[in-house]
N, C-alpha and C. Protein backbone atom coordinates (compact mmCIF):
# COMPACT_ATOMS: atom_id res chain seq x y z
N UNK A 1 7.65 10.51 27.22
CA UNK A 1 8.85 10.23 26.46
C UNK A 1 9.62 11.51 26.20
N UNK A 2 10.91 11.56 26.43
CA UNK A 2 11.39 12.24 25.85
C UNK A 2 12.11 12.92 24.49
N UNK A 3 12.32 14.01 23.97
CA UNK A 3 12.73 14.05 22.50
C UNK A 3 13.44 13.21 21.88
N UNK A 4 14.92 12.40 22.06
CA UNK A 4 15.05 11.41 21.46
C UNK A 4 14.67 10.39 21.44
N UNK A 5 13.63 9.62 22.86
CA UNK A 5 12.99 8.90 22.52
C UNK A 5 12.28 8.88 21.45
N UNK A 6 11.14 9.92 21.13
CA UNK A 6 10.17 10.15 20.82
C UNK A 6 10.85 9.76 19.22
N UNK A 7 11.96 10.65 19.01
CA UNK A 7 12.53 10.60 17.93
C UNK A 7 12.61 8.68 17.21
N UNK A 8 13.27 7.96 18.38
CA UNK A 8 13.52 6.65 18.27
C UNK A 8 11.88 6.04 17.87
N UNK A 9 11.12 6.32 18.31
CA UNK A 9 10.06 5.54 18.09
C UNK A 9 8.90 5.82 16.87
N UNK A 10 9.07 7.25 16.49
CA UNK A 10 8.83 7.72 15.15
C UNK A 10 9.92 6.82 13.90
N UNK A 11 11.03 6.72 14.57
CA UNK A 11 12.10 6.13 13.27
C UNK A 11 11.20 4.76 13.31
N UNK A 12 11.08 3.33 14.57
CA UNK A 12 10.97 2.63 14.86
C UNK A 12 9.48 2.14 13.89
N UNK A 13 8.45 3.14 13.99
CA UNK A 13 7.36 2.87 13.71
C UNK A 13 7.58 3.41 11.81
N UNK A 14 8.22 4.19 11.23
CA UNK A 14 8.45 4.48 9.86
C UNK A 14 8.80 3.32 9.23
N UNK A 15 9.90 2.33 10.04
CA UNK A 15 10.84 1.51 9.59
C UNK A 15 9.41 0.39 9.57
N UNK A 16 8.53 0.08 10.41
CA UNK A 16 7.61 -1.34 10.58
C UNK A 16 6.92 -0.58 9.50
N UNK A 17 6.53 0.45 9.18
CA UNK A 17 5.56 0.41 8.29
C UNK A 17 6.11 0.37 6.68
N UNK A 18 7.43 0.68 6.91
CA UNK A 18 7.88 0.29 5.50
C UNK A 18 7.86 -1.59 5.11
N UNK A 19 8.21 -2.13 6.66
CA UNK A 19 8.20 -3.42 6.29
C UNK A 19 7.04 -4.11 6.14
N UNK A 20 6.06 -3.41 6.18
CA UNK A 20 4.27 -3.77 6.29
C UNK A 20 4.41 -3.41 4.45
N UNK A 21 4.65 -2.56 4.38
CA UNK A 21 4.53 -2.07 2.84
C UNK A 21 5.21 -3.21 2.09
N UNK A 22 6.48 -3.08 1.91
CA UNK A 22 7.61 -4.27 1.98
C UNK A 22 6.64 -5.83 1.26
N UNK A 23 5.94 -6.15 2.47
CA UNK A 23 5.82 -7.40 2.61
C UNK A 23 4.03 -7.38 1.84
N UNK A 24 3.24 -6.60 1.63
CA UNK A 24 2.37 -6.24 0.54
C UNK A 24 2.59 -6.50 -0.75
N UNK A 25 3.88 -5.63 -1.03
CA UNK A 25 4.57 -5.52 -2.26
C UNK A 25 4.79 -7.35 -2.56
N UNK A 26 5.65 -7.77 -1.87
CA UNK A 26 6.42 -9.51 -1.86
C UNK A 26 5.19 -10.14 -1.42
N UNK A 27 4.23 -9.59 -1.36
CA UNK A 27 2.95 -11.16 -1.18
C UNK A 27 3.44 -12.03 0.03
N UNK A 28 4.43 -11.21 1.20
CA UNK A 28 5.08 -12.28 2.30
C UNK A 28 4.01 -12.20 3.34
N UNK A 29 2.75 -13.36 3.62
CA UNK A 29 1.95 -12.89 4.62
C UNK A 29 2.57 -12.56 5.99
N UNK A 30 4.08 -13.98 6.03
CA UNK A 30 4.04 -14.25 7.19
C UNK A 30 4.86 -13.09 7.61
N UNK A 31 5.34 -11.52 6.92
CA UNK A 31 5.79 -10.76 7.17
C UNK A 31 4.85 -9.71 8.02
N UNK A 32 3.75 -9.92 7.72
CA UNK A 32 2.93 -8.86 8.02
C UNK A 32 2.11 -9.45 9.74
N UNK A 33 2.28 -10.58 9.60
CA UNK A 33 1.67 -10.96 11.46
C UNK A 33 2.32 -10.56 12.20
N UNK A 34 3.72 -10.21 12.53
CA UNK A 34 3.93 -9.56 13.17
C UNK A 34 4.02 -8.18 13.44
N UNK A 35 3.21 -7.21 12.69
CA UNK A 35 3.53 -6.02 12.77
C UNK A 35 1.88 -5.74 12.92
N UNK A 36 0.93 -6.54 13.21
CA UNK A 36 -0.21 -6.12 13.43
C UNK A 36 -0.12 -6.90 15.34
N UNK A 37 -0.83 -6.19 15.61
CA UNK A 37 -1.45 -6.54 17.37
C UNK A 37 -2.40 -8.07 16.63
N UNK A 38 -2.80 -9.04 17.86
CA UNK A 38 -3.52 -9.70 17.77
C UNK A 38 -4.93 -9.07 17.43
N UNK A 39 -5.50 -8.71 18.46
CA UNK A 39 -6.59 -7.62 18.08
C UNK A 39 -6.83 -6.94 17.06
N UNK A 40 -5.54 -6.10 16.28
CA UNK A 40 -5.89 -5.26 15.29
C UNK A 40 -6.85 -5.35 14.96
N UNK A 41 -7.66 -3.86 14.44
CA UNK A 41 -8.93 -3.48 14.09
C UNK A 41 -8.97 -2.57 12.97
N UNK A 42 -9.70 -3.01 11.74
CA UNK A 42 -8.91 -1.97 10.43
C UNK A 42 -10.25 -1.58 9.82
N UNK A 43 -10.81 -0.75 9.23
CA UNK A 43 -12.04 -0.09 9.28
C UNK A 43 -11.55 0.29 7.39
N UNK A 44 -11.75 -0.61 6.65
CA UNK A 44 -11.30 -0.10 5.18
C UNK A 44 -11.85 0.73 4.52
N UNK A 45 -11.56 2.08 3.34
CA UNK A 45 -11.45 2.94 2.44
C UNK A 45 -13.22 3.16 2.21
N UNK A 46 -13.35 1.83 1.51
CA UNK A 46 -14.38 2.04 -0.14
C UNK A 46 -16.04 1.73 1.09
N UNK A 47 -15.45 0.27 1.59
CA UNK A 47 -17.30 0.10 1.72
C UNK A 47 -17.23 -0.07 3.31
N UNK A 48 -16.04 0.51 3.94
CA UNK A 48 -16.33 0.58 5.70
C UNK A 48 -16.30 -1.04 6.17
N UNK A 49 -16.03 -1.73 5.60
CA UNK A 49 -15.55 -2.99 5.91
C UNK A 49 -14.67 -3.35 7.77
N UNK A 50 -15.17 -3.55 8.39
CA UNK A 50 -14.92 -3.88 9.23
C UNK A 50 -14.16 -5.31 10.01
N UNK A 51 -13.06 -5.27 10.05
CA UNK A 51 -11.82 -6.48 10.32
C UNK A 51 -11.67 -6.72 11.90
N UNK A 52 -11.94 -7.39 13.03
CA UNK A 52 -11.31 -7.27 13.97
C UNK A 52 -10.05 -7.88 14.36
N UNK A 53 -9.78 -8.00 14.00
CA UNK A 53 -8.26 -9.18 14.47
C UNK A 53 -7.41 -9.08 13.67
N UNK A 54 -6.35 -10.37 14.09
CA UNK A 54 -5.15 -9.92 13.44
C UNK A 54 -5.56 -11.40 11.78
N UNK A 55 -6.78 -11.80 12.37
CA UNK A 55 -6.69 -13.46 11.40
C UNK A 55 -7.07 -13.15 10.65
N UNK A 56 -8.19 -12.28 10.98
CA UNK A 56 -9.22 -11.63 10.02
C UNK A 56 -8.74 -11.55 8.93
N UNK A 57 -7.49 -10.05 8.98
CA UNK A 57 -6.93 -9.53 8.06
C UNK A 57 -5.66 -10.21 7.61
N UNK A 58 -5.63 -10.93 7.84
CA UNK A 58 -4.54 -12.20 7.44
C UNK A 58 -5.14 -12.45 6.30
N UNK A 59 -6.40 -13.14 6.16
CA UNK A 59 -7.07 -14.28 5.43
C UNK A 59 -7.76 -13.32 4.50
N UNK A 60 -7.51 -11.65 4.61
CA UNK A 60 -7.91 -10.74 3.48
C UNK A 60 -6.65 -11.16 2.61
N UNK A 61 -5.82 -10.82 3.34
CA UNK A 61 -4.29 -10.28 2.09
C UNK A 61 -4.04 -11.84 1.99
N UNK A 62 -4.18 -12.85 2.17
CA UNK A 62 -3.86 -14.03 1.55
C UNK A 62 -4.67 -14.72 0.48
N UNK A 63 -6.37 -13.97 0.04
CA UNK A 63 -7.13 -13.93 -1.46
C UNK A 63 -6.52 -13.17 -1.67
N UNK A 64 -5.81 -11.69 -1.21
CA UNK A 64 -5.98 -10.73 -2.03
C UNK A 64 -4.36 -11.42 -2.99
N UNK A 65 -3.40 -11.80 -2.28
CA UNK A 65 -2.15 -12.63 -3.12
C UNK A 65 -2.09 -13.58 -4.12
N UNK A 66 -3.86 -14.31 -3.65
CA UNK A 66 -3.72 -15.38 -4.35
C UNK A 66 -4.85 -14.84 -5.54
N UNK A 67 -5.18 -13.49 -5.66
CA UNK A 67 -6.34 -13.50 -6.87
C UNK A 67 -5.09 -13.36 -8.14
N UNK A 68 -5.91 -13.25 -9.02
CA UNK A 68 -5.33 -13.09 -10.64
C UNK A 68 -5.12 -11.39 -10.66
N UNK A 69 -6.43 -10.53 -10.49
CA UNK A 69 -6.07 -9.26 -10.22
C UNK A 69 -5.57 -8.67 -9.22
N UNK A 70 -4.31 -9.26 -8.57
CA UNK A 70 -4.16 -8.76 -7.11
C UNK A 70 -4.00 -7.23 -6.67
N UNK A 71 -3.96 -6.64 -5.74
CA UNK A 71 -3.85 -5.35 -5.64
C UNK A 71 -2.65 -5.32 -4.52
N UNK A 72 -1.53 -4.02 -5.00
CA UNK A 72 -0.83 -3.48 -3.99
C UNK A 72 -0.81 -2.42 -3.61
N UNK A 73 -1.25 -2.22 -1.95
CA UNK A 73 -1.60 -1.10 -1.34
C UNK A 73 -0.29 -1.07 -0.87
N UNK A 74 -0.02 0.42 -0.70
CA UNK A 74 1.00 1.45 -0.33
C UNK A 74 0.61 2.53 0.59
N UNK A 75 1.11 2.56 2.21
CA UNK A 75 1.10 3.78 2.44
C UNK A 75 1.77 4.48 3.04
N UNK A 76 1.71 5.82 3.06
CA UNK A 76 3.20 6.55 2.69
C UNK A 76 3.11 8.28 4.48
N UNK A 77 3.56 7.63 5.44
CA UNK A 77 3.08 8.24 6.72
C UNK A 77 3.78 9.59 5.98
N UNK A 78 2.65 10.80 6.62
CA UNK A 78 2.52 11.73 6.88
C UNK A 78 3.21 12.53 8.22
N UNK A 79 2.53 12.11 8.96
CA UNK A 79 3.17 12.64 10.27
C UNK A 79 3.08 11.35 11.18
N UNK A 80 3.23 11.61 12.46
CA UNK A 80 3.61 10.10 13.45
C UNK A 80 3.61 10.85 14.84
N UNK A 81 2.63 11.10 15.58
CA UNK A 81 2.71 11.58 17.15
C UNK A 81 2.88 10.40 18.31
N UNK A 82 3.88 10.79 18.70
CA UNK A 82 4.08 10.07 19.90
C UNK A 82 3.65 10.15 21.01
N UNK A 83 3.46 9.47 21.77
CA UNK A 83 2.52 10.04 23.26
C UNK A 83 3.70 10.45 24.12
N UNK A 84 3.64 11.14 24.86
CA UNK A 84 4.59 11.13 26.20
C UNK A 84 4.48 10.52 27.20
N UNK A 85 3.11 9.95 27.34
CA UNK A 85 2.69 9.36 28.60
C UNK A 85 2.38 8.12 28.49
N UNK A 86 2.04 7.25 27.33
CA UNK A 86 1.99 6.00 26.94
C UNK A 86 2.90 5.30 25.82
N UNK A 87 3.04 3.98 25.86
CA UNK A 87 3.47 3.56 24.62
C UNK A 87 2.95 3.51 23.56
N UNK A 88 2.21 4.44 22.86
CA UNK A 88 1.35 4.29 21.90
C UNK A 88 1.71 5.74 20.72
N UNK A 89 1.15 5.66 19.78
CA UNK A 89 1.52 6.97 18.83
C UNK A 89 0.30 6.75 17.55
N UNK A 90 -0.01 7.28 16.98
CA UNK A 90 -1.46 7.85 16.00
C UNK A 90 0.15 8.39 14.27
N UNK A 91 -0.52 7.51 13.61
CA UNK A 91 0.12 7.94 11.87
C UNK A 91 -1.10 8.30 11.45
N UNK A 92 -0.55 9.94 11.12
CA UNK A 92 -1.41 9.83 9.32
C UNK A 92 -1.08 9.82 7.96
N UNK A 93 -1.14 9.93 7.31
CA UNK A 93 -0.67 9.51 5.85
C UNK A 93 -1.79 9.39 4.84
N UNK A 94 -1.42 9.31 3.26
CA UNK A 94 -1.80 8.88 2.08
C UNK A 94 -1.89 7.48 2.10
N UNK A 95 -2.93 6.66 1.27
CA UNK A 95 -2.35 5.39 0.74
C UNK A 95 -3.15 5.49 -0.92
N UNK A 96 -2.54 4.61 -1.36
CA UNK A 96 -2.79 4.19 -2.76
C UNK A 96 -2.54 2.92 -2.85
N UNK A 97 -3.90 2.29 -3.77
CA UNK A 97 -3.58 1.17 -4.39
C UNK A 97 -3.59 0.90 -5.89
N UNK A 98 -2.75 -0.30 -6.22
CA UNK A 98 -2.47 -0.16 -7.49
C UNK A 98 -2.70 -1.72 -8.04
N UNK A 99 -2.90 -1.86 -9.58
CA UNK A 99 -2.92 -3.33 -9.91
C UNK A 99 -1.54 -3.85 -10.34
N UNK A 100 -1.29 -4.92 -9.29
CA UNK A 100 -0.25 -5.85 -9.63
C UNK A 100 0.20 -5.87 -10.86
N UNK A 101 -0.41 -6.27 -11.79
CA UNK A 101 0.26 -6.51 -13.41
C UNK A 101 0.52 -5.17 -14.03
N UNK A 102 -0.21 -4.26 -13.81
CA UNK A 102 0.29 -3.12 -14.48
C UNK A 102 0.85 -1.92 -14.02
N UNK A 103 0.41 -2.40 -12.36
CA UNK A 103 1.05 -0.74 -12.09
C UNK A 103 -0.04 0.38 -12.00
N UNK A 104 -1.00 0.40 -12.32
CA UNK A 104 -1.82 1.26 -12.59
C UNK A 104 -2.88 1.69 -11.43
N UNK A 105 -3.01 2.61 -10.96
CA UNK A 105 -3.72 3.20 -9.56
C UNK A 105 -4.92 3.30 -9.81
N UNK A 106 -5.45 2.41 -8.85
CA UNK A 106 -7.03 2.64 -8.89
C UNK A 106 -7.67 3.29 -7.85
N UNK A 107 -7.20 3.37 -6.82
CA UNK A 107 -7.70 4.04 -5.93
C UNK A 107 -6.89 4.46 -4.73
N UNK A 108 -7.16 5.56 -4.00
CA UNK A 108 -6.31 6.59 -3.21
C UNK A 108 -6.83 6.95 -2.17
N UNK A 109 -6.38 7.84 -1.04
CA UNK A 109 -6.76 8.65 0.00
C UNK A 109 -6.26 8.68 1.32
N UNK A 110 -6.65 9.14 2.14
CA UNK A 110 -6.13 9.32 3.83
C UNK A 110 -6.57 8.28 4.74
N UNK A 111 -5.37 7.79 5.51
CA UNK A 111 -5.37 6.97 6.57
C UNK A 111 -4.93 7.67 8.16
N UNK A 112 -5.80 7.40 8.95
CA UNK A 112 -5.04 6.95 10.84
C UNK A 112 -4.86 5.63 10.97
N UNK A 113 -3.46 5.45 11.45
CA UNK A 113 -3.13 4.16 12.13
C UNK A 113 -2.30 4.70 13.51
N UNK A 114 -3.39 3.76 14.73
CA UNK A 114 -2.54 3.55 16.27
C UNK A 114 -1.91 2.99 16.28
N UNK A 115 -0.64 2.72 16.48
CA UNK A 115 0.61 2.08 17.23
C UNK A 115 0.62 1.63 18.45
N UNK A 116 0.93 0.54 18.88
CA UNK A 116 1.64 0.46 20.45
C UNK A 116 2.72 -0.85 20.67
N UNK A 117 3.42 -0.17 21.49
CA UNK A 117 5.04 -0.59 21.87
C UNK A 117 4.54 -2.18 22.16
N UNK A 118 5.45 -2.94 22.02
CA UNK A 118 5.49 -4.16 22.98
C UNK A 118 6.36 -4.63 22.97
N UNK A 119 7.45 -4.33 24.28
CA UNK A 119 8.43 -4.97 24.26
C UNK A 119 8.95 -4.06 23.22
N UNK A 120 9.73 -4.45 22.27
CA UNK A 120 11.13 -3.06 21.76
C UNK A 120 10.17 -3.29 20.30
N UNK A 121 8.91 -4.21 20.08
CA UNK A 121 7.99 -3.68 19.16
C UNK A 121 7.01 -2.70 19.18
N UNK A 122 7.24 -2.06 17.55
CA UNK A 122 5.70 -1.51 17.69
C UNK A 122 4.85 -2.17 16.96
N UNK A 123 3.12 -2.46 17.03
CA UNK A 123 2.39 -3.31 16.56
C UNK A 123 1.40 -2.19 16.24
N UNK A 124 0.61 -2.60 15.22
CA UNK A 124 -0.37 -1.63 14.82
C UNK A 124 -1.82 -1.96 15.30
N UNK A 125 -2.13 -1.31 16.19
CA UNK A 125 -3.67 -1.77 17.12
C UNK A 125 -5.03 -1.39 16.19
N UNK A 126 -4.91 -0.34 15.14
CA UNK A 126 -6.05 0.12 14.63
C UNK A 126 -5.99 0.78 13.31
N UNK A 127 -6.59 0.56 12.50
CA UNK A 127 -6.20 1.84 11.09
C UNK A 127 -7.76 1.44 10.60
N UNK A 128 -7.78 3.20 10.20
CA UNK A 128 -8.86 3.84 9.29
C UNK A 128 -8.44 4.79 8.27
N UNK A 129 -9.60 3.73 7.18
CA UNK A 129 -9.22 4.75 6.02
C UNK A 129 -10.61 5.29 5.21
N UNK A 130 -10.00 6.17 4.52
CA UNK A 130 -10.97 7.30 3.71
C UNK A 130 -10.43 7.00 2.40
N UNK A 131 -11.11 6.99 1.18
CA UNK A 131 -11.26 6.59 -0.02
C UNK A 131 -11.71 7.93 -0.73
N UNK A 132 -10.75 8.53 -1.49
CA UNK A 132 -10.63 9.83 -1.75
C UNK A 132 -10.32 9.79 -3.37
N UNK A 133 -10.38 8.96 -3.99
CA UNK A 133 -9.94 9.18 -5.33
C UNK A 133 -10.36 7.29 -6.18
């Protein structure tokens, strides 16, 4: 890829992950299936929880909407490498989560999430996180 590509697809992938955030925040599940790959594979924070798919983690964030204590995770990219030679790109970043009713942060730390293009999308193939606070 070249520099403004590269540029385009760093914007491209900032913008899906705000709408991943976005749609966390609004409890919109059906916002978030499309911005994960079918496959997606998500490796969570606290107890290494292991998700393969995209249903998997569907049918997380749809208790996690429907509990009484719900939680909203936030995360906030760091950097964003693009490949030159594939459609694909690696985020790192912070995330934090917080409790719905109050606002109040319970827990924090560092994420990788893979990207890849499809079609004029990008979909998120993989994320791991570290539980740091």
């Amino acid at each position: 890829m070249t520099a403004p590509l590269n540029a385009q697809a760093e914007l491209a992938i900032r913008m899906a992950r705000a709408a991943f955030n976005r749609a966390l925040a609004q409890a919109d599940l059906a916002a978030i299936r499309p911005i994960l790959a079918p496959y997606a594979v998500v490796v969570t924070g606290t107890d290494s929880a292991v998700r393969t798919d995209r249903k998997a983690q569907l049918d997380i964030w749809k208790a996690n909407f429907a509990s009484p204590d719900r939680a909203i995770y936030t995360r906030t990219p760091d950097t964003i490498t693009v490949s030159p030679v594939e459609p694909i790109a690696m985020e790192h970043g912070h995330w934090q989560g917080v409790t719905a009713a109050s606002g109040e942060v319970f827990a924090s730390g560092v994420y990788t999430a893979k990207w890849r293009q499809t079609g004029t999308d990008w979909v998120i193939e993989a994320e791991l996180y570290l539980t740091l606070a």
